[in-house]
Protein backbone atom coordinates (compact mmCIF):
# COMPACT_ATOMS: atom_id res chain seq x y z
CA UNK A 1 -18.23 -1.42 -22.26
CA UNK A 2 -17.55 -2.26 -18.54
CA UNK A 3 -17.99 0.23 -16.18
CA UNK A 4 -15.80 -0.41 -12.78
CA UNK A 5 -16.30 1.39 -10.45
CA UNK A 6 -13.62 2.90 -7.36
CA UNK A 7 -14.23 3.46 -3.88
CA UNK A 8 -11.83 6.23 -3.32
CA UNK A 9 -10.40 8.95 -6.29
CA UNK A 10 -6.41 9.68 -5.17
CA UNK A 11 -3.76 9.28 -7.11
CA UNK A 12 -4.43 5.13 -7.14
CA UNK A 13 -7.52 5.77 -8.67
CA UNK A 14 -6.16 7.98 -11.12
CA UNK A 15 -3.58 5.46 -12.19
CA UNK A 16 -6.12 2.59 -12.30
CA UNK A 17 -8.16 4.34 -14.74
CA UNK A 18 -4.63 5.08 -17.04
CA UNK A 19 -4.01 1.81 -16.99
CA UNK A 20 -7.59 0.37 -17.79
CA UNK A 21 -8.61 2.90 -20.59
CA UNK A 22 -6.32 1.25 -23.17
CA UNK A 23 -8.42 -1.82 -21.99
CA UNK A 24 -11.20 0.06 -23.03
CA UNK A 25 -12.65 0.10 -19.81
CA UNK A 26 -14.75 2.96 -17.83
CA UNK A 27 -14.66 4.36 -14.88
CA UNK A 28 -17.16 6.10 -12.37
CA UNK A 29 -15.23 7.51 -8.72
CA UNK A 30 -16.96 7.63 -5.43
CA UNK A 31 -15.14 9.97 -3.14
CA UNK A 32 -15.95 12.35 -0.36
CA UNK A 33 -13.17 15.35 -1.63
CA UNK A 34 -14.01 17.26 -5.00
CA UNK A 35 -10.99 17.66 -5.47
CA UNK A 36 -9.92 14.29 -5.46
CA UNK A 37 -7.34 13.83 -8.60
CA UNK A 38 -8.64 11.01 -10.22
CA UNK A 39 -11.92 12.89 -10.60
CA UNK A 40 -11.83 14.14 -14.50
CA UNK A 41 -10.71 10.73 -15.22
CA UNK A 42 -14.16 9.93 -14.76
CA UNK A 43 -17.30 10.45 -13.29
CA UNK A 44 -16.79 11.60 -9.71
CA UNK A 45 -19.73 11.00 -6.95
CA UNK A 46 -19.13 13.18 -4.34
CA UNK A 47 -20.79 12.29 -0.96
CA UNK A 48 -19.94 11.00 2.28
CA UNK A 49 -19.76 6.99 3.00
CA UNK A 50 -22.44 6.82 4.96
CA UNK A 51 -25.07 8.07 2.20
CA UNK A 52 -27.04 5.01 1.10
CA UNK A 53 -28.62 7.01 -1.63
CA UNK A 54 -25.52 7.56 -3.39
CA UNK A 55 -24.02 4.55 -2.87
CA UNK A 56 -26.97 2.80 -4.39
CA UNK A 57 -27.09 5.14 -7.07
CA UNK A 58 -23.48 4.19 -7.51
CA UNK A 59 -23.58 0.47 -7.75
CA UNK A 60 -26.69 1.20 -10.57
CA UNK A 61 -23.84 3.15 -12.64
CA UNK A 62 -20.98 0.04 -12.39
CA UNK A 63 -20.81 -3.15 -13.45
CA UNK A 64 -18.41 -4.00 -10.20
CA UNK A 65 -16.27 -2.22 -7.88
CA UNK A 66 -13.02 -2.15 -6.15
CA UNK A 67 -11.25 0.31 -3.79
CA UNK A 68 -8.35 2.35 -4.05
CA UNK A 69 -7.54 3.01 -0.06
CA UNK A 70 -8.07 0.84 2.48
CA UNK A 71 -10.03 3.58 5.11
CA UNK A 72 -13.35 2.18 3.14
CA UNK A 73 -15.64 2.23 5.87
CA UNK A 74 -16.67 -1.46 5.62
CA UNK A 75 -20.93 -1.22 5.77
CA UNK A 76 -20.25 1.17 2.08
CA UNK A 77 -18.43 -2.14 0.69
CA UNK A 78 -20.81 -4.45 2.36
CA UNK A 79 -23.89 -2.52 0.89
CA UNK A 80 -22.60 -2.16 -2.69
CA UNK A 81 -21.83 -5.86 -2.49
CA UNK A 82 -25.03 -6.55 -2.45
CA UNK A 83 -25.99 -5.41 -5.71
CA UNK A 84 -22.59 -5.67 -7.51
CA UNK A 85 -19.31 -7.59 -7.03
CA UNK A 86 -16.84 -5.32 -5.29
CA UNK A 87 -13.07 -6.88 -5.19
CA UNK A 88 -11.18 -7.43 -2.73
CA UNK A 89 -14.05 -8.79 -0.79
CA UNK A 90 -15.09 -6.93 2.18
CA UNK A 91 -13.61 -9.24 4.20
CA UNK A 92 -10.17 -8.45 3.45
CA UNK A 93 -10.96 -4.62 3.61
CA UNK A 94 -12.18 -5.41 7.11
CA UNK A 95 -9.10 -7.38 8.25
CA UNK A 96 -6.84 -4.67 7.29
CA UNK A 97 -8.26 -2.02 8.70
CA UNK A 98 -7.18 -3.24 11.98
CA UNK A 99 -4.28 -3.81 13.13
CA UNK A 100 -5.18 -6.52 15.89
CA UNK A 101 -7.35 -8.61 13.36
CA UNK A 102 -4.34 -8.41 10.69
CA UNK A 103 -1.67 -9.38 12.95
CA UNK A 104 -3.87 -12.39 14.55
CA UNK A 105 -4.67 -13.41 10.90
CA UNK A 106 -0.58 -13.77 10.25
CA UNK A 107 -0.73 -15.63 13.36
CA UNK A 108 -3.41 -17.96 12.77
CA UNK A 109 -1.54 -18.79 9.26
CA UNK A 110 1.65 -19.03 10.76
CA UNK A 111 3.41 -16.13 9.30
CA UNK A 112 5.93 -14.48 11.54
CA UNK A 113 4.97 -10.99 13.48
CA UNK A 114 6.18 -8.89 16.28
CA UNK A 115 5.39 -9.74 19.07
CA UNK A 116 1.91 -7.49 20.06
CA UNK A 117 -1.07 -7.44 23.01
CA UNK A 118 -4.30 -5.67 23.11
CA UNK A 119 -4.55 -2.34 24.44
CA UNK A 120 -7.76 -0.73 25.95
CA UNK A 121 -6.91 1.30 28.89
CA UNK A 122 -3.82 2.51 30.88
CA UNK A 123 -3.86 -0.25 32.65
CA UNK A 124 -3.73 -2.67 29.48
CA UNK A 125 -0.54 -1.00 28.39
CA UNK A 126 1.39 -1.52 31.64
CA UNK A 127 -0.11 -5.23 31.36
CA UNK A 128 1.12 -5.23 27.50
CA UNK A 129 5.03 -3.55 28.28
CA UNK A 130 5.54 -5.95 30.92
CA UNK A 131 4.48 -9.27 28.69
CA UNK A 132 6.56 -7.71 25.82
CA UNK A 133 8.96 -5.26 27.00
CA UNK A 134 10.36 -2.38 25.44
CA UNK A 135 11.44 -0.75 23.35
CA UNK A 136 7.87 -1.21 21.53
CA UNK A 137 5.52 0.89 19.43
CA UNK A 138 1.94 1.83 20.48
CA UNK A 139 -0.49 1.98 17.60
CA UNK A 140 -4.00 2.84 17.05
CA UNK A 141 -5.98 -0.30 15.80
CA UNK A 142 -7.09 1.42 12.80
CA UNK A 143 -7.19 4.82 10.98
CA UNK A 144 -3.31 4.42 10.56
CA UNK A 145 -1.30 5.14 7.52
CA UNK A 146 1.69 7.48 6.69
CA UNK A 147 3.17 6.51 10.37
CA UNK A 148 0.27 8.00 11.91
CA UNK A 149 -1.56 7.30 14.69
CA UNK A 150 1.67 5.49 16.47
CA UNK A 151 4.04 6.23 19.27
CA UNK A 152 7.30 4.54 19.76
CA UNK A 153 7.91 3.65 23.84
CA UNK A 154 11.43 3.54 25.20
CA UNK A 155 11.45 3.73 28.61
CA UNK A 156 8.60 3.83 31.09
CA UNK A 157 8.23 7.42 31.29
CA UNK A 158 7.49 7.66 27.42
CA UNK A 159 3.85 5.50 28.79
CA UNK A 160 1.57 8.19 30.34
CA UNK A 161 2.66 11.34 26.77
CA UNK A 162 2.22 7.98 24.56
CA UNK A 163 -1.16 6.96 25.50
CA UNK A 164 -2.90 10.38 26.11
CA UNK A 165 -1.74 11.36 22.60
CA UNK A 166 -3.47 8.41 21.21
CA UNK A 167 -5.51 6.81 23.58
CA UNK A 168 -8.97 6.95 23.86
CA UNK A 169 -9.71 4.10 21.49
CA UNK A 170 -8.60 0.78 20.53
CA UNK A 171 -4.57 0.08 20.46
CA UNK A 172 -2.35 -2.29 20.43
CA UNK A 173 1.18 -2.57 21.77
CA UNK A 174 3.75 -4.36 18.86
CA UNK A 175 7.10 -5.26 19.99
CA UNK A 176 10.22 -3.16 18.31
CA UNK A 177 11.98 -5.16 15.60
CA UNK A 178 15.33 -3.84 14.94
CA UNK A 179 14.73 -4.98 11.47
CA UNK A 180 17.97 -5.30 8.55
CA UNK A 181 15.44 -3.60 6.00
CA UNK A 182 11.99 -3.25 4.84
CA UNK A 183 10.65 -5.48 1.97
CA UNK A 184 7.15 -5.60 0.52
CA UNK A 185 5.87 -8.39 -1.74
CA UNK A 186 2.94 -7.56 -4.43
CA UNK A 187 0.51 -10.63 -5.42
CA UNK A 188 -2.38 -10.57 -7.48
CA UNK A 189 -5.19 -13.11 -7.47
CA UNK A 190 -7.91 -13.50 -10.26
CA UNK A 191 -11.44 -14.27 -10.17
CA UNK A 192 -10.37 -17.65 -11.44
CA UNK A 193 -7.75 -18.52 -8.97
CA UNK A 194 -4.98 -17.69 -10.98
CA UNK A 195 -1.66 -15.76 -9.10
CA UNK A 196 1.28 -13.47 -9.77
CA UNK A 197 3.90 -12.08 -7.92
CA UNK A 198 6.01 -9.23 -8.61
CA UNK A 199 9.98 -9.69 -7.48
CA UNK A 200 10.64 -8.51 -3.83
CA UNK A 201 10.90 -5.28 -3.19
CA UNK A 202 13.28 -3.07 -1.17
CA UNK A 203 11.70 0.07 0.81
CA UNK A 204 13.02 3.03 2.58
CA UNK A 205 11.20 5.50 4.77
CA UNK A 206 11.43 8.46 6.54
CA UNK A 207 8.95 10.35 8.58
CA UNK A 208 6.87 7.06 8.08
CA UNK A 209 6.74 7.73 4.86
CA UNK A 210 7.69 5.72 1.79
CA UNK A 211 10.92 7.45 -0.07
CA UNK A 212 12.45 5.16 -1.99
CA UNK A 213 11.14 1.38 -3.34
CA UNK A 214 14.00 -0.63 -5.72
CA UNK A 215 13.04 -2.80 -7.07
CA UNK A 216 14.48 -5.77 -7.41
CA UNK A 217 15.80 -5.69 -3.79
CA UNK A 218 19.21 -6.12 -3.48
CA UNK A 219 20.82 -9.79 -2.08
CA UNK A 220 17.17 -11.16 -2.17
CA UNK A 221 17.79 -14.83 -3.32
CA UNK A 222 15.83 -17.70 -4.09
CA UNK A 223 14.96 -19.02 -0.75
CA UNK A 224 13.55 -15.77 0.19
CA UNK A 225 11.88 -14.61 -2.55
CA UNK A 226 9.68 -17.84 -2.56
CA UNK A 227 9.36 -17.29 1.64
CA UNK A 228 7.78 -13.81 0.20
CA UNK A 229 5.49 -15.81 -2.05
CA UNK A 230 4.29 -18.31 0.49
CA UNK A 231 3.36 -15.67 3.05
CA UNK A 232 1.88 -14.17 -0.14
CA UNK A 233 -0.28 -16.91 -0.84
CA UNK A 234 -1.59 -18.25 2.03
CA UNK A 235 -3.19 -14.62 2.94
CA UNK A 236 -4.48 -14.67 -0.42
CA UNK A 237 -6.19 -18.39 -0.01
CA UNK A 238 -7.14 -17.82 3.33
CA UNK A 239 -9.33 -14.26 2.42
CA UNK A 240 -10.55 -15.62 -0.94
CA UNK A 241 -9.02 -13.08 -2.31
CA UNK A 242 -9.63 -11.36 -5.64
CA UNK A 243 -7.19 -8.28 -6.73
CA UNK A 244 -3.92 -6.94 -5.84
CA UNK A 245 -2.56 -7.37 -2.16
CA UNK A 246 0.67 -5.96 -0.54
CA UNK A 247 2.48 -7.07 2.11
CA UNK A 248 5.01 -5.41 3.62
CA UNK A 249 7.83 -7.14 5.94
CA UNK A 250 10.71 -6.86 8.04
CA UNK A 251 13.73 -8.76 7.27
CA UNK A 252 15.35 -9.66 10.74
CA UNK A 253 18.32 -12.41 11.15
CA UNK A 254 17.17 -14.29 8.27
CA UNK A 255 13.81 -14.45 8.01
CA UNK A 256 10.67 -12.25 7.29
CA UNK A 257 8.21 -10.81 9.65
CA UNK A 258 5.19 -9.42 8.36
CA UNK A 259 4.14 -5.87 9.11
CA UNK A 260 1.12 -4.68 7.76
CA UNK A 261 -0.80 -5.94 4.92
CA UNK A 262 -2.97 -3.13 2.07
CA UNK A 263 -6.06 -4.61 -0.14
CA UNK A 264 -5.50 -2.75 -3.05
CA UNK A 265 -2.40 -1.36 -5.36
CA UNK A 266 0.52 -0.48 -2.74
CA UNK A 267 3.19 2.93 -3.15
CA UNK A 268 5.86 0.26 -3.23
CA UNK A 269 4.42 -0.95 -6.66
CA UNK A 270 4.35 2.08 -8.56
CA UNK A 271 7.64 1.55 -10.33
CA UNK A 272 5.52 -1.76 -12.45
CA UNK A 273 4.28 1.03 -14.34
CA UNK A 274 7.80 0.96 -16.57
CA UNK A 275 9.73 -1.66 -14.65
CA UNK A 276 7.35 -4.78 -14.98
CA UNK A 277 6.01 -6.50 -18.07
CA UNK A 278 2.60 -5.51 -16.55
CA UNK A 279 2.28 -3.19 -13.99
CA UNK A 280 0.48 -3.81 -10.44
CA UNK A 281 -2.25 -1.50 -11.89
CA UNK A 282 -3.58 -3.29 -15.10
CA UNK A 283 -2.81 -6.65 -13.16
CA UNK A 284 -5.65 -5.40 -10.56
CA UNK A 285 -7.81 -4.69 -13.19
CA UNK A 286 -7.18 -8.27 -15.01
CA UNK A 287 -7.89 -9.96 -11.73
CA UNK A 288 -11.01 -8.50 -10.78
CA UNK A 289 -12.57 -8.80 -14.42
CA UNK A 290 -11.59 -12.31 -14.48
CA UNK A 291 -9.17 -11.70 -17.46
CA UNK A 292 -5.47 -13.55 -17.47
CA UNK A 293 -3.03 -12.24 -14.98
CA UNK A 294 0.08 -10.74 -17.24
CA UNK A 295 3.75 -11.38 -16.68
CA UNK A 296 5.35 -9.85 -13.80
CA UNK A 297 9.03 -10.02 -14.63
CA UNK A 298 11.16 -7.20 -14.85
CA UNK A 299 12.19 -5.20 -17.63
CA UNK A 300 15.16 -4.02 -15.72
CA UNK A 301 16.45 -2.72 -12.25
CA UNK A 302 13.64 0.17 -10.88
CA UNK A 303 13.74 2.81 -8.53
CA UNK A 304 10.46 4.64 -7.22
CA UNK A 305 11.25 7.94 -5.27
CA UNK A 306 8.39 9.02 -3.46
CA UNK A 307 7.97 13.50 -4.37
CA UNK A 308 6.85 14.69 -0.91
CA UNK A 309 5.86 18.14 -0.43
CA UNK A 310 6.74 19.72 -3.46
CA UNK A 311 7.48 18.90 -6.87
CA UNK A 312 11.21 19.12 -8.80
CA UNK A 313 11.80 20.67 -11.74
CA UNK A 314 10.54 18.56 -14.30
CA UNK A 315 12.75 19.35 -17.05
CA UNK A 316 15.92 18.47 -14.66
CA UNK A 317 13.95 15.08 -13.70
CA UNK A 318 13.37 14.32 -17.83
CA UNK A 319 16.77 14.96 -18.66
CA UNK A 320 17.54 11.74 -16.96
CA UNK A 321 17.71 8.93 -19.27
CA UNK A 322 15.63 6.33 -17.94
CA UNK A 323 13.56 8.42 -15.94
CA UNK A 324 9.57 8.87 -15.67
CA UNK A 325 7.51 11.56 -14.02
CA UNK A 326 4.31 11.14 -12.32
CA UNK A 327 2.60 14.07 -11.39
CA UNK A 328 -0.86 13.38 -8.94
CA UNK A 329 -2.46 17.09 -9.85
CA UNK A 330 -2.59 17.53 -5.91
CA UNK A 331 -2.26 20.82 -4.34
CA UNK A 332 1.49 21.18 -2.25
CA UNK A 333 1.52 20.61 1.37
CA UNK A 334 4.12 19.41 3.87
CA UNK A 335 4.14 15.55 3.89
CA UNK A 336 1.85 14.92 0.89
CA UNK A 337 2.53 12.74 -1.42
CA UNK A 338 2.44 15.07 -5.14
CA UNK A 339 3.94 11.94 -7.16
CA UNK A 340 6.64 10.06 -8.14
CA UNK A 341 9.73 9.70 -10.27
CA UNK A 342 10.40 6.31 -11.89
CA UNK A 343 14.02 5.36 -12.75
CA UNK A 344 14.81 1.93 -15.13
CA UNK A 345 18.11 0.72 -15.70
CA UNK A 346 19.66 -2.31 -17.10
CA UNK A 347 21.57 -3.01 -14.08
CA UNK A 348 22.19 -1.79 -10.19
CA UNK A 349 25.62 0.80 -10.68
CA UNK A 350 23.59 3.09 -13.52
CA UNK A 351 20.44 2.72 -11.03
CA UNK A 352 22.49 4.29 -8.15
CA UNK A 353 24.40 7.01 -10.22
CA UNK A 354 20.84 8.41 -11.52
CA UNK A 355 19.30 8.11 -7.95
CA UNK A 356 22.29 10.45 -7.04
CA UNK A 357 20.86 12.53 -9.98
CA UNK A 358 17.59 12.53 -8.23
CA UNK A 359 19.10 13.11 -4.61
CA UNK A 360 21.07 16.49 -6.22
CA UNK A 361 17.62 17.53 -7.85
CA UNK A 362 15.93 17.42 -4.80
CA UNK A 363 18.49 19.12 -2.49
CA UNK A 364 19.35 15.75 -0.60
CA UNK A 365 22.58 14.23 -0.06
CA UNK A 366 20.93 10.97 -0.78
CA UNK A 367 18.07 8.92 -1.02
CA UNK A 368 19.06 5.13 0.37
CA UNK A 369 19.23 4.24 4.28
């Protein structure tokens, strides 16, 4: 029986492991929290990245390994990839873990970005607002998720607050895109070469948070769906790329811009689980084992609301038709993530009237833009 084995044990993880047991696969965690939720589906190493000892008492446990976040510190891959395969390569994990080498990896393939400049020192972001003006957003280089880690600059006295709340280490300055909407696209590459790519996908957030993925996305025709795909592929190609890979863009006057790119299985792909013919999940699992990649067409029109902070009443949330409940076992806290609720429906008007559903559950007046 194959063992794999995941860097990380969140809510990913956990949903990995659901989707790989009826593969008959096993799975061994390695995780630095305890308490990490995908821990009893599984063995659970608990110790901190840095501890060669349990990382190669890890690798002796797996027969390969992947990663469900993408704050892997990047010597733990490297190390375990020298005694097993890990997927996505380290490379990948390396690139997107900073900002400045993902954004000059879209450049170098030709994929359109924000404009953005390095930023080292005070004096590197008065250099950086004056080649690229404002308004922009300052961001730290890496360690950002969740709209962490970011500031957004209007005028020049937003500078000096900006950078001593984040300065200090590596930044970079990205030009504001008054972007239409946010799209993702979700490929998967195998072992073998082979690729699949899930239909685009429409994404709302608030707080810098993902709320709401539909999936989908609305008005999203031919010409840029398969724009989706090519930026898609040639990150893929270009980072030899084995697994599942997100991409999430802007859509501004026509075309996309690429924002940020995630090794791994992506928020804005949860809704495969019941909306795909095979969800982002078992796909990941296919493509690092070498297996054949499974269809990715839709078995419907999906929502995915995000459950931040606390969790609905779960009988109100079942006695949707359509819809399906994903608890994550986490403790409540403001801005966490405690699951999500699926909703499938044969077409766009029943999709909106049980969102509404959802909205009135949760106390909102709505849950689109």
């Amino acid at each position: 029986m194959t063992v794999v084995g995941v860097l990380g044990a969140g809510q990913l993880g956990r949903m990995l492991a659901l989707a790989g047991y009826p593969l008959g696969l096993r799975f061994e965690f390695f995780d630095e929290n305890a308490e990490a939720p995908a821990g009893h589906l599984g063995g659970l190493t608990v110790a901190g990245w840095a501890d060669r000892a349990a990382l190669d008492a890890f690798s002796g446990a797996v027969d390969l390994v992947t990663y469900e976040f993408e704050n892997v510190p990047v010597a733990a891959a490297e190390r375990l990839a020298t005694r097993v395969p890990v997927f996505p390569p380290p490379k990948a994990l390396d690139v997107a873990q900073d900002r400045l080498k993902e954004k000059s990896l879209f450049r170098r393939l030709d994929i359109g970005t924000a404009p953005f400049a390095t930023v080292d020192t005070r004096v590197d972001l008065d250099s950086a607002v004056a080649e690229i003006g404002l308004p922009s957003v300052l961001k730290t280089r890496t360690q950002g998720y969740d709209g962490k880690g970011q500031r957004v600059l209007r005028r020049g006295e937003d500078l000096d607050p900006a950078f001593a709340a984040i300065g200090g280490r590596p930044l970079i300055l990205e030009g504001f895109v008054p972007f239409e909407r946010e799209l993702s696209i979700i490929a998967a590459r195998s072992r073998t070469g082979e690729t699949a790519y899930w239909p685009l996908i429409e994404n709302v957030h608030r707080d810098g948070i993902l709320r709401l993925s539909i999936a989908p996305a609305s008005g999203a025709d031919d010409a840029l769906a398969d724009e989706a795909a090519a930026i898609a592929a040639r990150t893929l190609e270009a980072l030899d790329y084995v697994g599942v890979l997100a991409i999430e863009l802007f859509q501004h006057e026509g075309r996309l811009l690429a924002n940020e790119m995630a090794p791994r299985v992506h928020n804005s792909g949860h809704w495969t689980i019941e909306g795909a013919k095979t969800s982002q999940f078992e796909n990941h699992l296919r493509a690092i084992l070498g297996l054949p990649l499974g269809a990715t067409g839709t078995t419907g029109v999906s929502a995915m609301v995000n459950l931040i902070g606390e969790t609905p009443d779960s009988a109100a949330v079942l006695a949707i038709d359509g819809a399906h409940l994903h608890l994550y076992g986490k403790p409540a806290r403001p801005g966490r993530k405690l699951g999500h609720v699926t909703l499938v429906e044969p077409e766009r008007a029943t999709l909106e009237s049980a969102l509404a559903r959802i909205a009135s559950i949760l106390h909102e007046p709505t849950l689109s833009r």
